[in-house]
ModelCIF file with pLDDT and N, C-alpha, C, O atoms, coordinates in Angstrom:
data_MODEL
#
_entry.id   MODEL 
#
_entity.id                         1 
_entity.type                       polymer 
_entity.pdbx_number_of_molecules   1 
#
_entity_poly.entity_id                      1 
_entity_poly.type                           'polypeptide(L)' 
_entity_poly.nstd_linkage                   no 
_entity_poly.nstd_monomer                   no 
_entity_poly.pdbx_seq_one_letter_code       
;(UNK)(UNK)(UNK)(UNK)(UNK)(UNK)(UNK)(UNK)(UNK)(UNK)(UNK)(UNK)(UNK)(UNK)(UNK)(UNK)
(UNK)(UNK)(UNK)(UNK)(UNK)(UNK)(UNK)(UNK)(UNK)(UNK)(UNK)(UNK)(UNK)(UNK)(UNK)(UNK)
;
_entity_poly.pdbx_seq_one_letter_code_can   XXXXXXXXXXXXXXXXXXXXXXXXXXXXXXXX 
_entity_poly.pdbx_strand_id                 A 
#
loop_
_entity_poly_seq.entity_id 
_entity_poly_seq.num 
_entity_poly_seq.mon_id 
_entity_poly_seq.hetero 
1 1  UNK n 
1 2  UNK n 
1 3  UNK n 
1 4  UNK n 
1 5  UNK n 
1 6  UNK n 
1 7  UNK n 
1 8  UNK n 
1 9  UNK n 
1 10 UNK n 
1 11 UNK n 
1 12 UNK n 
1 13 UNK n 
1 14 UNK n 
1 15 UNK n 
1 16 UNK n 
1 17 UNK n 
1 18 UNK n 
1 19 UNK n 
1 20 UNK n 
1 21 UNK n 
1 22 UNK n 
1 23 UNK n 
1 24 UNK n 
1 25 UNK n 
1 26 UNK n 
1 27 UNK n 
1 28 UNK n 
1 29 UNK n 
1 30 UNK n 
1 31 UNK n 
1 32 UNK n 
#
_struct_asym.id          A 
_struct_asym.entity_id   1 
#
loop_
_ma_qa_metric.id 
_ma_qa_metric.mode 
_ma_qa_metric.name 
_ma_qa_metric.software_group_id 
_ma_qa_metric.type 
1 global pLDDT . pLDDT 
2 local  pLDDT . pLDDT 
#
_ma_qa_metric_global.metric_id      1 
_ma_qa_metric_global.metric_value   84.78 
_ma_qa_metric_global.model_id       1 
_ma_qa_metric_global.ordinal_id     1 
#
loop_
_ma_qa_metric_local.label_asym_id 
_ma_qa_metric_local.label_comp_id 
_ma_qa_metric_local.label_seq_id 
_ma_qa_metric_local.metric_id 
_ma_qa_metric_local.metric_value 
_ma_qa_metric_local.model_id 
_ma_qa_metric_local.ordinal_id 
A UNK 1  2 97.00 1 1  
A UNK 2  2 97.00 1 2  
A UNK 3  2 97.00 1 3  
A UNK 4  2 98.00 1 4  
A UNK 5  2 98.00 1 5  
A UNK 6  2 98.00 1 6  
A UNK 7  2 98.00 1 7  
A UNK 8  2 98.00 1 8  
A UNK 9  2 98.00 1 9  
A UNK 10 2 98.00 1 10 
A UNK 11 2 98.00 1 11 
A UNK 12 2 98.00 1 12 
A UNK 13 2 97.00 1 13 
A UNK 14 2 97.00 1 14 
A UNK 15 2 97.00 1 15 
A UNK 16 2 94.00 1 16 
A UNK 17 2 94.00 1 17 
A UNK 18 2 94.00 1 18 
A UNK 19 2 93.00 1 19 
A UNK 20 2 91.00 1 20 
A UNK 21 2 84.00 1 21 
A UNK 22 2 82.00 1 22 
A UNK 23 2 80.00 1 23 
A UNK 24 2 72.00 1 24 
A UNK 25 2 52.00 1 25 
A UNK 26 2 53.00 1 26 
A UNK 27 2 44.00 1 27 
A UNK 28 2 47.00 1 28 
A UNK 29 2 53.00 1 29 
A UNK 30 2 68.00 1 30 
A UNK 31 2 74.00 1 31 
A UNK 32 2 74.00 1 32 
#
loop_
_atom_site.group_PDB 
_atom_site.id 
_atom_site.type_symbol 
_atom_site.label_atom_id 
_atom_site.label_alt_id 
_atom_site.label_comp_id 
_atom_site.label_asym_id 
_atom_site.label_entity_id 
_atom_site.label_seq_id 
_atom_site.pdbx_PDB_ins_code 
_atom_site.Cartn_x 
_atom_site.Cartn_y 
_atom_site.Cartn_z 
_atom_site.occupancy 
_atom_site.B_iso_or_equiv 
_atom_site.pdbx_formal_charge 
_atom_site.auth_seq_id 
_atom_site.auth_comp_id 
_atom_site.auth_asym_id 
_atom_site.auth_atom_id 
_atom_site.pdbx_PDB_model_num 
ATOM 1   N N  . UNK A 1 1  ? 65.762 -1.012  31.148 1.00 97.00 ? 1  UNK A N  1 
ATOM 2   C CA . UNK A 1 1  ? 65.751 -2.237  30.352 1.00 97.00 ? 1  UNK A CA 1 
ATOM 3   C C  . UNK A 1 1  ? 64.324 -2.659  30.013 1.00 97.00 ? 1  UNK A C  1 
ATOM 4   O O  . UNK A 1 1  ? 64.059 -3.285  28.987 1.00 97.00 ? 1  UNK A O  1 
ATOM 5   N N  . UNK A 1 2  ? 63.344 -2.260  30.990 1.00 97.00 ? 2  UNK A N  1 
ATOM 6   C CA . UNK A 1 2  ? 61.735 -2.672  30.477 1.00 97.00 ? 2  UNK A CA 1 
ATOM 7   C C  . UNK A 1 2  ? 61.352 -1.948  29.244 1.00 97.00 ? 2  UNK A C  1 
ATOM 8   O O  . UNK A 1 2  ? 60.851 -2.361  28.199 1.00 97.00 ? 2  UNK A O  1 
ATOM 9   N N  . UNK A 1 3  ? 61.812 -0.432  29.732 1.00 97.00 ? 3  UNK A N  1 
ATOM 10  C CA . UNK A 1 3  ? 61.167 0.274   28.271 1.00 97.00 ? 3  UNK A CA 1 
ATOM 11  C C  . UNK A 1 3  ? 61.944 0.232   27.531 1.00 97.00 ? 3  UNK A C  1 
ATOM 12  O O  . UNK A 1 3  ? 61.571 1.014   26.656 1.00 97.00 ? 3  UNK A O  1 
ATOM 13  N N  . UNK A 1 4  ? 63.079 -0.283  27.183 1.00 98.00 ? 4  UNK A N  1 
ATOM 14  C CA . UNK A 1 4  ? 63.763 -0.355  26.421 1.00 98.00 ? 4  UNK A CA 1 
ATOM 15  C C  . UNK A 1 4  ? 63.335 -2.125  25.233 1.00 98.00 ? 4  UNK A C  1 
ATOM 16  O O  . UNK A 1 4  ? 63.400 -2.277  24.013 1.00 98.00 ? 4  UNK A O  1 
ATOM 17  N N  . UNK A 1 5  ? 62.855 -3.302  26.576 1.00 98.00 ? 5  UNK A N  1 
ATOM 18  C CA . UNK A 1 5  ? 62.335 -4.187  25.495 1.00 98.00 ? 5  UNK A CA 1 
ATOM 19  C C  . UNK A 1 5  ? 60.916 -3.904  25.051 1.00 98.00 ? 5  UNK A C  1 
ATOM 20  O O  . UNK A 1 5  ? 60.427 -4.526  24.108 1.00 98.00 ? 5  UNK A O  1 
ATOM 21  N N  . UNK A 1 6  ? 60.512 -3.342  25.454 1.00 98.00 ? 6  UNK A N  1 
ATOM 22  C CA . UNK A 1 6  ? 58.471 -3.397  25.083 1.00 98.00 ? 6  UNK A CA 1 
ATOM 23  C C  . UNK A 1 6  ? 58.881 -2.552  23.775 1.00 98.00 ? 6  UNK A C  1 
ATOM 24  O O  . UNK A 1 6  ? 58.372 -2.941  22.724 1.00 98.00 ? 6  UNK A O  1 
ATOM 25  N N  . UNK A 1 7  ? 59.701 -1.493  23.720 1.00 98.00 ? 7  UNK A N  1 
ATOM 26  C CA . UNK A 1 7  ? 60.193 -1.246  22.134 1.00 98.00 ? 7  UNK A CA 1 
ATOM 27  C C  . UNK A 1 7  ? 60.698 -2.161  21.069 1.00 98.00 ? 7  UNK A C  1 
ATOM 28  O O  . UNK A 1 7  ? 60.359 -2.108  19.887 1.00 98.00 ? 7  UNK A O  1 
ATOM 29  N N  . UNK A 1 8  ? 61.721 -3.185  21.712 1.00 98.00 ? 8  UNK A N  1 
ATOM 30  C CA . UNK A 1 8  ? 62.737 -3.569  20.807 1.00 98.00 ? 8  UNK A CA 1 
ATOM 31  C C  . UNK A 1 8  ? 61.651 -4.971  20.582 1.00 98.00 ? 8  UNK A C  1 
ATOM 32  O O  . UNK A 1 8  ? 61.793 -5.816  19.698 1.00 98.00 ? 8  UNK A O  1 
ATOM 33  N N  . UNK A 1 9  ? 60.690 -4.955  21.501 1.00 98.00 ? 9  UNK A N  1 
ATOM 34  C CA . UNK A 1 9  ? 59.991 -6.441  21.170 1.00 98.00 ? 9  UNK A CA 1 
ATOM 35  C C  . UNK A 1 9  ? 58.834 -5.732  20.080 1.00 98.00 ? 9  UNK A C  1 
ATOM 36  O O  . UNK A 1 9  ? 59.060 -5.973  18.895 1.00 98.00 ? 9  UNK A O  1 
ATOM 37  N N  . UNK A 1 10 ? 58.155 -5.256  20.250 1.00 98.00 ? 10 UNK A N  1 
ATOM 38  C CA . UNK A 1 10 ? 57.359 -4.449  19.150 1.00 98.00 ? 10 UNK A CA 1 
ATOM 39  C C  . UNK A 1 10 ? 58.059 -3.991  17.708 1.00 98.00 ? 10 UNK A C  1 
ATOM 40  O O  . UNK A 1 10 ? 57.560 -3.948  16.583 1.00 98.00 ? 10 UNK A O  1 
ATOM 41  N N  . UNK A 1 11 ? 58.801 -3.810  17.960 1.00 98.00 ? 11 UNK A N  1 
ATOM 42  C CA . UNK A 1 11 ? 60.115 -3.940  16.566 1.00 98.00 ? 11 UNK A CA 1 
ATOM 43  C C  . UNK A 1 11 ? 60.245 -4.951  15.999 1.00 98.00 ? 11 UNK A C  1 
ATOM 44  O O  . UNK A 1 11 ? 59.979 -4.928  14.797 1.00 98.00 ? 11 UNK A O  1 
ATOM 45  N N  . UNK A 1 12 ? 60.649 -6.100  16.540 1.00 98.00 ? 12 UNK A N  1 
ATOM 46  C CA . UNK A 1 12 ? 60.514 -7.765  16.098 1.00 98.00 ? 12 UNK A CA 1 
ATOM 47  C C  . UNK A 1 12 ? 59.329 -8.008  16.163 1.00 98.00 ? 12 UNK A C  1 
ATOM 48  O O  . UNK A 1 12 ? 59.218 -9.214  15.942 1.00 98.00 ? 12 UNK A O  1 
ATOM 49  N N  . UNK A 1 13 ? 58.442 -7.603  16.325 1.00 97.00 ? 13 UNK A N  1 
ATOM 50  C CA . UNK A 1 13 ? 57.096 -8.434  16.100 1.00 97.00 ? 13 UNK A CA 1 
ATOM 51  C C  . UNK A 1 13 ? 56.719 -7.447  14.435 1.00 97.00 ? 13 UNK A C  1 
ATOM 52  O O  . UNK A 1 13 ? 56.487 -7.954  13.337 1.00 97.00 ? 13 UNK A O  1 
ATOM 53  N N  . UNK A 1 14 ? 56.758 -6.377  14.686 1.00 97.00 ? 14 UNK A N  1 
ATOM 54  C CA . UNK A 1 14 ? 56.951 -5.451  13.623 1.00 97.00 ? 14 UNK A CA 1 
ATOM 55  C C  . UNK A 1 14 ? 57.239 -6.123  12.399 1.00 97.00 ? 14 UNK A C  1 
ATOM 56  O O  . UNK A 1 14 ? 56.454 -6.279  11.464 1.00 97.00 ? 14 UNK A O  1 
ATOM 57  N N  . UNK A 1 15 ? 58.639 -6.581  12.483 1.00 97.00 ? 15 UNK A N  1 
ATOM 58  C CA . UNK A 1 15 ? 59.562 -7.285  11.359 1.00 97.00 ? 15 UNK A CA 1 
ATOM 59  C C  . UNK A 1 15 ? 59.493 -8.604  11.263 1.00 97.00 ? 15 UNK A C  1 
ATOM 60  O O  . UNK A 1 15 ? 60.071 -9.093  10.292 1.00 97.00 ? 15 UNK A O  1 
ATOM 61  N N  . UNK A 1 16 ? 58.791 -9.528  12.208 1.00 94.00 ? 16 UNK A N  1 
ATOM 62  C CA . UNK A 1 16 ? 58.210 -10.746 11.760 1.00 94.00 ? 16 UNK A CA 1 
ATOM 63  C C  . UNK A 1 16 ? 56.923 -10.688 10.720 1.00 94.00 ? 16 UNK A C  1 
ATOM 64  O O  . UNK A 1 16 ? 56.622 -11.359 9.733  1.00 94.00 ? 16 UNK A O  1 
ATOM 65  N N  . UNK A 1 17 ? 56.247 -9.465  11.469 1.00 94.00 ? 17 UNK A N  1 
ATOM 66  C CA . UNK A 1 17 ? 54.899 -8.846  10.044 1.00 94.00 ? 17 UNK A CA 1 
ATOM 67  C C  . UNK A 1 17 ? 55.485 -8.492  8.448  1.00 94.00 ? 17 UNK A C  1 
ATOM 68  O O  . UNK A 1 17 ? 54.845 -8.414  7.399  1.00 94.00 ? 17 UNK A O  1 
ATOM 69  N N  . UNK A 1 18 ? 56.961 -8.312  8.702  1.00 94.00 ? 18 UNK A N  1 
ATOM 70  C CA . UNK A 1 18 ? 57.385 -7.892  7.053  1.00 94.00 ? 18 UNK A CA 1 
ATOM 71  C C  . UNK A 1 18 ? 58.087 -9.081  6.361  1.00 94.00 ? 18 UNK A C  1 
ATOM 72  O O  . UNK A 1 18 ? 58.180 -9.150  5.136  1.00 94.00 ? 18 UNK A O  1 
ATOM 73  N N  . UNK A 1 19 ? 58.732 -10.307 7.473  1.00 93.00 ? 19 UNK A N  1 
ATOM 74  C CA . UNK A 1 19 ? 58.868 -11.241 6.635  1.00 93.00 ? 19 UNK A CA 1 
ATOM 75  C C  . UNK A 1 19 ? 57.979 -12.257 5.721  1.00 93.00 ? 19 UNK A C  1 
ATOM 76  O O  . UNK A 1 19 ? 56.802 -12.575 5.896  1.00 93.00 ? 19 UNK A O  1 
ATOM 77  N N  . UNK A 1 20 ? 58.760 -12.622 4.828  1.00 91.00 ? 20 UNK A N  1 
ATOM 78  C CA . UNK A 1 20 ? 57.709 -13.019 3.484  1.00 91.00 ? 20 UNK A CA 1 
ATOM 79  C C  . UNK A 1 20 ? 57.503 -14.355 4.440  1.00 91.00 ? 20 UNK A C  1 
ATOM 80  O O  . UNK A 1 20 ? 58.192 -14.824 5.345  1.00 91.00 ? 20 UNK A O  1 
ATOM 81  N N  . UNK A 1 21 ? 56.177 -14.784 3.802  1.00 84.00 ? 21 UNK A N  1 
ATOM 82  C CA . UNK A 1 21 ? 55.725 -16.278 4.629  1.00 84.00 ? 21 UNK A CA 1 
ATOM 83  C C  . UNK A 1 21 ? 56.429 -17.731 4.085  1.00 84.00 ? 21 UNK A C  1 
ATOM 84  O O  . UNK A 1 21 ? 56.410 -18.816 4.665  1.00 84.00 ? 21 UNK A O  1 
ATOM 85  N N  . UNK A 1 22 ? 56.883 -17.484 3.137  1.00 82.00 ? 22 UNK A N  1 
ATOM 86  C CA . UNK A 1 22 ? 57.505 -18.777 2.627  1.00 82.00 ? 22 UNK A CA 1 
ATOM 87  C C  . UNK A 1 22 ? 58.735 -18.899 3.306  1.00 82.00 ? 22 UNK A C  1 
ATOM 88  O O  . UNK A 1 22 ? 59.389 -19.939 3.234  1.00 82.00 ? 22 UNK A O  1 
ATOM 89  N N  . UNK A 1 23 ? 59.200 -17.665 4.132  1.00 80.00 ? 23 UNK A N  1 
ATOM 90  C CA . UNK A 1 23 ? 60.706 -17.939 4.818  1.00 80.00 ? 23 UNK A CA 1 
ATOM 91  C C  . UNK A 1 23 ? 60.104 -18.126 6.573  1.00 80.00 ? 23 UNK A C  1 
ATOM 92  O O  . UNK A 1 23 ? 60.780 -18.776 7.371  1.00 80.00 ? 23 UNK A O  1 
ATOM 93  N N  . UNK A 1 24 ? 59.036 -17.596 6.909  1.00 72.00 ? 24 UNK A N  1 
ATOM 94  C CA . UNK A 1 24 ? 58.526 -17.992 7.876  1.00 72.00 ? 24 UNK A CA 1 
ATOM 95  C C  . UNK A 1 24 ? 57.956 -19.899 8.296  1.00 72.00 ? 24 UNK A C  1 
ATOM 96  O O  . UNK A 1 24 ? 57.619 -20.252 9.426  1.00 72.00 ? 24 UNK A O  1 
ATOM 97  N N  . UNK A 1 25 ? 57.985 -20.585 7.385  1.00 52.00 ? 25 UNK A N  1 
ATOM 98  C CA . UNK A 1 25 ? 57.447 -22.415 7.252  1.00 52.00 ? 25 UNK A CA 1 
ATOM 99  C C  . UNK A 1 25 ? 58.553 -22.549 7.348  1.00 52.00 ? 25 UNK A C  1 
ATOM 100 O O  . UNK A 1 25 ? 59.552 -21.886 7.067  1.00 52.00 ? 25 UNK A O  1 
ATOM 101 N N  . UNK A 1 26 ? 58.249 -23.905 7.973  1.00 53.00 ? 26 UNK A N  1 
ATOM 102 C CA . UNK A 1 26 ? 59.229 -25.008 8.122  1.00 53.00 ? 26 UNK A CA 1 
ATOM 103 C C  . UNK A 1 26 ? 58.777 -26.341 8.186  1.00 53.00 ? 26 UNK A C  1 
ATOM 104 O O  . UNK A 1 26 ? 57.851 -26.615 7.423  1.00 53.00 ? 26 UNK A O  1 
ATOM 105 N N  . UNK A 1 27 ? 59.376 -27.577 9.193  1.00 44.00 ? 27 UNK A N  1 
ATOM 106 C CA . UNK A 1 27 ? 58.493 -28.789 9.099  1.00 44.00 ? 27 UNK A CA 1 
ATOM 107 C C  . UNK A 1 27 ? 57.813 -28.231 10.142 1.00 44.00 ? 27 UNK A C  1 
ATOM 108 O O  . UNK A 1 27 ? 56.806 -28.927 10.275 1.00 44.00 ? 27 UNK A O  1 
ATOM 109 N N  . UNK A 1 28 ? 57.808 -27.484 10.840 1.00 47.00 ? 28 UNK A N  1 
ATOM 110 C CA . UNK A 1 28 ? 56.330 -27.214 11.810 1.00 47.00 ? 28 UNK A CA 1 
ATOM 111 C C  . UNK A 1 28 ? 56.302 -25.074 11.404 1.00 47.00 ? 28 UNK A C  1 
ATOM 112 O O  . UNK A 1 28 ? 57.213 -24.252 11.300 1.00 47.00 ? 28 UNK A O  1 
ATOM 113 N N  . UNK A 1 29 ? 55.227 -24.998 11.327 1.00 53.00 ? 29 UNK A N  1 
ATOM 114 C CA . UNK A 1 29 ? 54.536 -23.879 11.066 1.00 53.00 ? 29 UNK A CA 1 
ATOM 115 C C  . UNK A 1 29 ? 55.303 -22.486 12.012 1.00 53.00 ? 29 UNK A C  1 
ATOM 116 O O  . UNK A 1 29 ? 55.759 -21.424 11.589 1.00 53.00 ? 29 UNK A O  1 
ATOM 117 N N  . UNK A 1 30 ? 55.220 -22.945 13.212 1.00 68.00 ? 30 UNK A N  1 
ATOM 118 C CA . UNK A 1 30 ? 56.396 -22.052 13.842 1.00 68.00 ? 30 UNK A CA 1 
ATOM 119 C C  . UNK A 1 30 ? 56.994 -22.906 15.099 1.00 68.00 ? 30 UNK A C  1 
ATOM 120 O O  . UNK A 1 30 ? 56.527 -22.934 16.238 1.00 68.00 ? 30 UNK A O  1 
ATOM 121 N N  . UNK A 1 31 ? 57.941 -23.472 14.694 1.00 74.00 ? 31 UNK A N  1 
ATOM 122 C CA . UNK A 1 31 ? 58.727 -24.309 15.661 1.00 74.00 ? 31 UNK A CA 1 
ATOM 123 C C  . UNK A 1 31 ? 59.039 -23.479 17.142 1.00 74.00 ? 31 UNK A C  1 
ATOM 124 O O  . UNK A 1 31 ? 59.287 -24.184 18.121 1.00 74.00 ? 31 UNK A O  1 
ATOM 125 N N  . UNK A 1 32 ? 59.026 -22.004 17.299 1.00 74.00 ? 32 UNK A N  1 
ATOM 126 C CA . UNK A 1 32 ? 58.834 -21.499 18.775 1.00 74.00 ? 32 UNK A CA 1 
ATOM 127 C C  . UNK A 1 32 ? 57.547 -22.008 19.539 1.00 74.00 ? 32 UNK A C  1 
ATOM 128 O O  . UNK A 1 32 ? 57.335 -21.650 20.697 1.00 74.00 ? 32 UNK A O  1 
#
């Protein structure tokens, strides 16, 4: 399960880099 998230989290960080930024805003910049 470790090496299995240090992949799947590098994947989502991956695909947060390909979302467009206007769908990334909100009323706070990144509400996480």
């Amino acid at each position: 399960v470790v090496a299995h998230d240090l992949v799947s989290l590098a994947w989502l960080l991956e695909n947060r880099r390909m979302t467009p930024e206007d769908k990334k805003d909100g009323i706070l910049e990144d509400p996480n």
